[in-house]
Protein backbone atom coordinates (compact mmCIF):
# COMPACT_ATOMS: atom_id res chain seq x y z
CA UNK A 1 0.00 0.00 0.00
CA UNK A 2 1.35 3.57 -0.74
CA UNK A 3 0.56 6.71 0.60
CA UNK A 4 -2.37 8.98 -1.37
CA UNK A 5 -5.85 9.46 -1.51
CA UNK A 6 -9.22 10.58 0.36
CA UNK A 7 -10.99 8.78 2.60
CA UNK A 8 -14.74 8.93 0.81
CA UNK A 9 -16.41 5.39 0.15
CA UNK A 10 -19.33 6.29 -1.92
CA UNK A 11 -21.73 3.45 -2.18
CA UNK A 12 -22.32 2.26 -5.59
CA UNK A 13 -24.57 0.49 -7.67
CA UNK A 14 -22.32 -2.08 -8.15
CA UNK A 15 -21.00 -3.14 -5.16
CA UNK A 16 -22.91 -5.09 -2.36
CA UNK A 17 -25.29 -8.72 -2.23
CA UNK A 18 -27.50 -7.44 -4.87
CA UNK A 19 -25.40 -6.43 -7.19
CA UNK A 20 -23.85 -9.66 -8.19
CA UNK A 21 -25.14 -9.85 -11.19
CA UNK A 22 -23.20 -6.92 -12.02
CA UNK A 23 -19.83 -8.20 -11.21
CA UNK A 24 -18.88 -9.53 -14.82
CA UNK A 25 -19.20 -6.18 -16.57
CA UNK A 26 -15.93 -5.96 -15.44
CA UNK A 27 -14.48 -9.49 -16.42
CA UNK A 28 -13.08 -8.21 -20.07
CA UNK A 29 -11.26 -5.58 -18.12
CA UNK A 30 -9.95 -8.28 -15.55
CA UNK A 31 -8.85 -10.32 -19.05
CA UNK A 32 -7.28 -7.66 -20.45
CA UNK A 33 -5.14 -6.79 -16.56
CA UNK A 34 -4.17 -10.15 -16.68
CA UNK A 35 -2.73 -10.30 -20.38
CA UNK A 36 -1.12 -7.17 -20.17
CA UNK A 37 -0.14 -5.80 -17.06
CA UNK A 38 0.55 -9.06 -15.07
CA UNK A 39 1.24 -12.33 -17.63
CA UNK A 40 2.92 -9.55 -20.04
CA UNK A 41 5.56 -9.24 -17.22
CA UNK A 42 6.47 -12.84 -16.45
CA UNK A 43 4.20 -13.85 -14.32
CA UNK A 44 3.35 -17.57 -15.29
CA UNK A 45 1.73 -19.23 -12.30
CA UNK A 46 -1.87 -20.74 -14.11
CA UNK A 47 -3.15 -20.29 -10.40
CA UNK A 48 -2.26 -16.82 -9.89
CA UNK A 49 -3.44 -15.61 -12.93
CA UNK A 50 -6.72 -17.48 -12.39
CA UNK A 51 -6.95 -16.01 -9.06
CA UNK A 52 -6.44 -12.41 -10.77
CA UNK A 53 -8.78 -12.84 -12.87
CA UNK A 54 -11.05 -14.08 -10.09
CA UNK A 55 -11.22 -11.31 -8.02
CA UNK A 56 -13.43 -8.36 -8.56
CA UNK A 57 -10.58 -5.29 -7.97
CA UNK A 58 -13.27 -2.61 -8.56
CA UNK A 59 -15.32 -3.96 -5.27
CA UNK A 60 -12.26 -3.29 -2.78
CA UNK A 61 -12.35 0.49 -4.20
CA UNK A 62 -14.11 3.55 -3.41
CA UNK A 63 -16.83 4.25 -6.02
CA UNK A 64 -15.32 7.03 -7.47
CA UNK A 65 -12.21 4.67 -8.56
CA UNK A 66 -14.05 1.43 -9.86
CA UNK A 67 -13.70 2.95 -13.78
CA UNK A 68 -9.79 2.65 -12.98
CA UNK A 69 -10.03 -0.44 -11.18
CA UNK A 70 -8.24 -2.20 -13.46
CA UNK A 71 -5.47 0.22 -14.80
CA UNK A 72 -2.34 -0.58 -14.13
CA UNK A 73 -1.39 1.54 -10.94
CA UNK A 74 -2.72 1.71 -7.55
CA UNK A 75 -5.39 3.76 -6.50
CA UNK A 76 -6.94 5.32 -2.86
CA UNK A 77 -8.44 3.56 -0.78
CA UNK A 78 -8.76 6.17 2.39
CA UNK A 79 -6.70 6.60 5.38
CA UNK A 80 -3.43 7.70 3.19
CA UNK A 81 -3.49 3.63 2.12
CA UNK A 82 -4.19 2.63 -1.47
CA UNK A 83 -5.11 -1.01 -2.98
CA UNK A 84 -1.46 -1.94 -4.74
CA UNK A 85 -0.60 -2.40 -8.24
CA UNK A 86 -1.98 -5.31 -10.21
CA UNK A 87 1.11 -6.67 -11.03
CA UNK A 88 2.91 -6.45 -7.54
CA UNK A 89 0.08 -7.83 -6.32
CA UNK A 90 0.32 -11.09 -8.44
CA UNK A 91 4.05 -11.52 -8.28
CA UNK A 92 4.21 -10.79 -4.14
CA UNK A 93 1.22 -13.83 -4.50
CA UNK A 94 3.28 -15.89 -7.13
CA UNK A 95 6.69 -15.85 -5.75
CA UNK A 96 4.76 -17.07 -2.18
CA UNK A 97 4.40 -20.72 -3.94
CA UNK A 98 1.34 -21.66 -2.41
CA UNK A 99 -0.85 -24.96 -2.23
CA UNK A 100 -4.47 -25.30 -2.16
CA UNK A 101 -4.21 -26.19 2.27
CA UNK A 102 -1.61 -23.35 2.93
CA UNK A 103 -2.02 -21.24 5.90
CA UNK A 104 -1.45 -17.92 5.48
CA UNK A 105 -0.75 -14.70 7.25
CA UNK A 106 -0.90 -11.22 5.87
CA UNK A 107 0.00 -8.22 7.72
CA UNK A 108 -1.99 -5.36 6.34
CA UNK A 109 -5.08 -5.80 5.04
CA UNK A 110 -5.82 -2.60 3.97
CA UNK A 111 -8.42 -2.83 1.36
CA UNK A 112 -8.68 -6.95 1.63
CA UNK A 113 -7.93 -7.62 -2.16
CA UNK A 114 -4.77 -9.35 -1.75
CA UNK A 115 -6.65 -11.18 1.28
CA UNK A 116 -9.05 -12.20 -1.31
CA UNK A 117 -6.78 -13.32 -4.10
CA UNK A 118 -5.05 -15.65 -1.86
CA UNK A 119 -7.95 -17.26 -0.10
CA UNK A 120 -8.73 -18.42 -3.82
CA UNK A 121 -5.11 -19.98 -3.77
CA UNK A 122 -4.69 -21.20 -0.11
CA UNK A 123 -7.12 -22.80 2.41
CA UNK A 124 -6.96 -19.89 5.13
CA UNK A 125 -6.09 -16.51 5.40
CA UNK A 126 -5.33 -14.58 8.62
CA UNK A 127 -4.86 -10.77 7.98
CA UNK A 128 -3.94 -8.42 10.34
CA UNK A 129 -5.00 -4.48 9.77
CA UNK A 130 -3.67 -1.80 12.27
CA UNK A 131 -6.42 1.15 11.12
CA UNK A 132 -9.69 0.36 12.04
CA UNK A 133 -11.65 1.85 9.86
CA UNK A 134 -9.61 0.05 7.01
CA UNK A 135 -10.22 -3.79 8.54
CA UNK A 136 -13.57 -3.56 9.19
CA UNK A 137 -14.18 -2.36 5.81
CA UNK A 138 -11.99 -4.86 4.26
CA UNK A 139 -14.11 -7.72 6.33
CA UNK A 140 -16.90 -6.31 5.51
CA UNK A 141 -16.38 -6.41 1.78
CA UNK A 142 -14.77 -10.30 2.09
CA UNK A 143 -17.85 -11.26 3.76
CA UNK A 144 -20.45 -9.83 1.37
CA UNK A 145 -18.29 -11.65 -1.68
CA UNK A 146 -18.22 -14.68 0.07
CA UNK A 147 -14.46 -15.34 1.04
CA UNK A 148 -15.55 -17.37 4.26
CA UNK A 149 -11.91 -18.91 4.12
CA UNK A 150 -10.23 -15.38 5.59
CA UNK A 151 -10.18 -14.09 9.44
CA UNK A 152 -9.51 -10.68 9.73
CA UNK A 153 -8.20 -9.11 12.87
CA UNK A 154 -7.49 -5.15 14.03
CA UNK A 155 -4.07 -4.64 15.99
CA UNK A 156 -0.52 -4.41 14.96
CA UNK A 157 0.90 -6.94 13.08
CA UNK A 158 4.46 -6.94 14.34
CA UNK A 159 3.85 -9.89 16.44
CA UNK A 160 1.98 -11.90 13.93
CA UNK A 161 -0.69 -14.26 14.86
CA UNK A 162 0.96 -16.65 17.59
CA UNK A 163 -2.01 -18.71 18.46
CA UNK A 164 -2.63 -19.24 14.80
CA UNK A 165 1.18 -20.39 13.83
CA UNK A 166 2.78 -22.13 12.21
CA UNK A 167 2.23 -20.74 8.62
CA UNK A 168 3.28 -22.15 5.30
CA UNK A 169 3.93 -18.56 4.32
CA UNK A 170 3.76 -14.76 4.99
CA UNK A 171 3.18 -11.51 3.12
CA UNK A 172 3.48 -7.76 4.58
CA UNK A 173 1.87 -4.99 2.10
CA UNK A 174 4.06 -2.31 4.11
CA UNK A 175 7.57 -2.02 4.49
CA UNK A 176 9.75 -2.54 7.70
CA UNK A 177 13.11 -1.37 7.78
CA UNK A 178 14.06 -4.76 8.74
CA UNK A 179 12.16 -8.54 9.17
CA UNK A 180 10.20 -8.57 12.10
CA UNK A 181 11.54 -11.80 13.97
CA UNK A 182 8.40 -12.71 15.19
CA UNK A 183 7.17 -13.23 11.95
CA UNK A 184 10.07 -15.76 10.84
CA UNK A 185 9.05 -17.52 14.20
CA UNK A 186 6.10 -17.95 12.71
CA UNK A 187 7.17 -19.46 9.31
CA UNK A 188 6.73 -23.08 9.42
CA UNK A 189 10.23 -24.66 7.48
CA UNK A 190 10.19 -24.57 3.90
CA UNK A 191 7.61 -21.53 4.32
CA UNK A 192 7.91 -18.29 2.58
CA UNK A 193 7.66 -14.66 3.72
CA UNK A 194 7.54 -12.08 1.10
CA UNK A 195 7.51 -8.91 2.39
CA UNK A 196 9.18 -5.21 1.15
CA UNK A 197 12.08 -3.68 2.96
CA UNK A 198 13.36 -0.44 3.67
CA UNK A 199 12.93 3.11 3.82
CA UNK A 200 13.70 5.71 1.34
CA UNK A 201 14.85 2.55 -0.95
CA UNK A 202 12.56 -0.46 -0.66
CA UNK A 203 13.31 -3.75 -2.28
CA UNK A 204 10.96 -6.70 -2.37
CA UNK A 205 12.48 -9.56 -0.42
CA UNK A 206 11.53 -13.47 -0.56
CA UNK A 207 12.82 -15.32 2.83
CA UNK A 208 13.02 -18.98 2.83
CA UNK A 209 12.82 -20.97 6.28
CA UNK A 210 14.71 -24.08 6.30
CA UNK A 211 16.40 -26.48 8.71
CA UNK A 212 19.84 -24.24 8.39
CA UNK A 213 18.45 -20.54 9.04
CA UNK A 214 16.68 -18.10 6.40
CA UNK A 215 17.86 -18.16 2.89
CA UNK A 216 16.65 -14.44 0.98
CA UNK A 217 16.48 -13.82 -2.08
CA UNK A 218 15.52 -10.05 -3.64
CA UNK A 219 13.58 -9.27 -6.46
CA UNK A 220 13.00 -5.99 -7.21
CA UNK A 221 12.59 -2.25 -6.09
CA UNK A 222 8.97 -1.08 -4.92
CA UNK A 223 7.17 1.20 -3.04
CA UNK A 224 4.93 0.83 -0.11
CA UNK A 225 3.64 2.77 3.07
CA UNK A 226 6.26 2.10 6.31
CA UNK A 227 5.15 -0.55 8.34
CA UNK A 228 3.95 1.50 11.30
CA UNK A 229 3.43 0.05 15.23
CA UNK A 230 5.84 -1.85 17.41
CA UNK A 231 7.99 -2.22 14.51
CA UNK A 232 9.23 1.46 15.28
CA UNK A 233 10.57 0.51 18.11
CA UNK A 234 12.77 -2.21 17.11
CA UNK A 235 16.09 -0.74 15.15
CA UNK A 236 18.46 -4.01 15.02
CA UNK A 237 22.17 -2.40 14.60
CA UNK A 238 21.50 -4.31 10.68
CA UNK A 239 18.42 -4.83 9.21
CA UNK A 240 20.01 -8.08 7.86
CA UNK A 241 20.80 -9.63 10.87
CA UNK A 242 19.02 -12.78 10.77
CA UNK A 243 20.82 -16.17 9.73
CA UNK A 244 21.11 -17.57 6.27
CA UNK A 245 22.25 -20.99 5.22
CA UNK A 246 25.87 -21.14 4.06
């Protein structure tokens, strides 16, 4: 999620229970997001793309936004949060390798879309949003599309999800300056966290858990809101401190 936007949520005449019908005007334009913005760029997963072209994007935006829903860009979503990028959106879910009975934690809802595309993926989704007003929304909209498969929670997300760990992998759609290590506690071995890091320069990083330590791998540079909370009060002397294999 990046920083922009107004807070107005507009109710609209297509979004809500009744409205279903209404949902596939928008499947061409979900086609044509998937071709172009996400496949175009190298993202190959069959699931993925299914999932992407699943998931209604215009329902997890303010009214005023569903005609861009599916440009390629993110857009407002209140609070000084936006829904991200197609694209990072799919390759952040691609590169987490997941199976049909993954758990999986998110920290940051935010507007619940990437929530949504992985509970088609994965069999459970735990997603933790620190604003309020942003989770309940988020459930709200998960609930009324039928996504009975995700448990959202409000609180900061810095300590994960303890009673709900082990996961088989973990996203963060804000950026730390460095990997929470309650989080890897979390990540079962041979899990995944994909999560961005830094400050002024952010880079998206893939951690592996195995029996030796964390191996990490990084992909490429984004740019996402700061992972706010407890997390500000943990400065390790390196923010790559934790132990990879040899």
């Amino acid at each position: 999620m990046m920083a922009s936007g107004s807070d107005a949520w507009a109710s609209s005449p297509s979004r809500g229970a009744s409205a279903d019908a209404l949902v596939d005007v928008f499947a061409p334009a979900r086609t044509v997001m998937v071709q172009a913005q996400i496949a175009a760029r190298g993202v190959i997963d069959s699931v993925v793309l299914d999932a992407m072209r699943a998931v209604p994007r215009h329902r997890f935006v303010p009214a005023e936004y569903e005609a861009e829903a599916y440009h390629d860009r993110p857009l407002p979503i209140g609070q000084g949060q936006t829904i991200s990028q197609p694209y990072v959106v799919a390759a952040m879910t691609e590169a987490m390798h997941l199976a049909p009975r993954d758990r999986v934690l998110e920290i940051g809802t935010g507007s619940g879309y990437q929530a949504a595309v992985l509970a088609e993926i994965s069999g459970e989704v735990y997603t933790i949003e620190i604003i309020e007003s942003l989770g309940r929304r988020a459930e709200s909209t998960l609930t009324v599309l039928g996504y009975k498969n995700v448990h959202v929670r409000i609180g900061d997300g810095y300590q994960g999800w303890p009673d709900k760990a082990p996961f088989d992998a973990i996203i963060l759609t804000a950026a730390p300056d460095h990997v929470p290590q309650p989080l890897v506690d979390q990540l079962k071995v041979g899990g995944r966290m994909v999560l961005p890091v830094g400050k002024v320069e952010q880079t998206l990083v893939v951690l592996t858990k195995t029996t030796e330590g964390i191996k990490r791998e990084e992909y490429f540079g984004v740019r996402f809101v700061p992972m706010t909370g407890e997390v500000e009060h943990h400065r390790p002397a390196s923010t790559d401190s934790l132990r990879r294999p040899n």
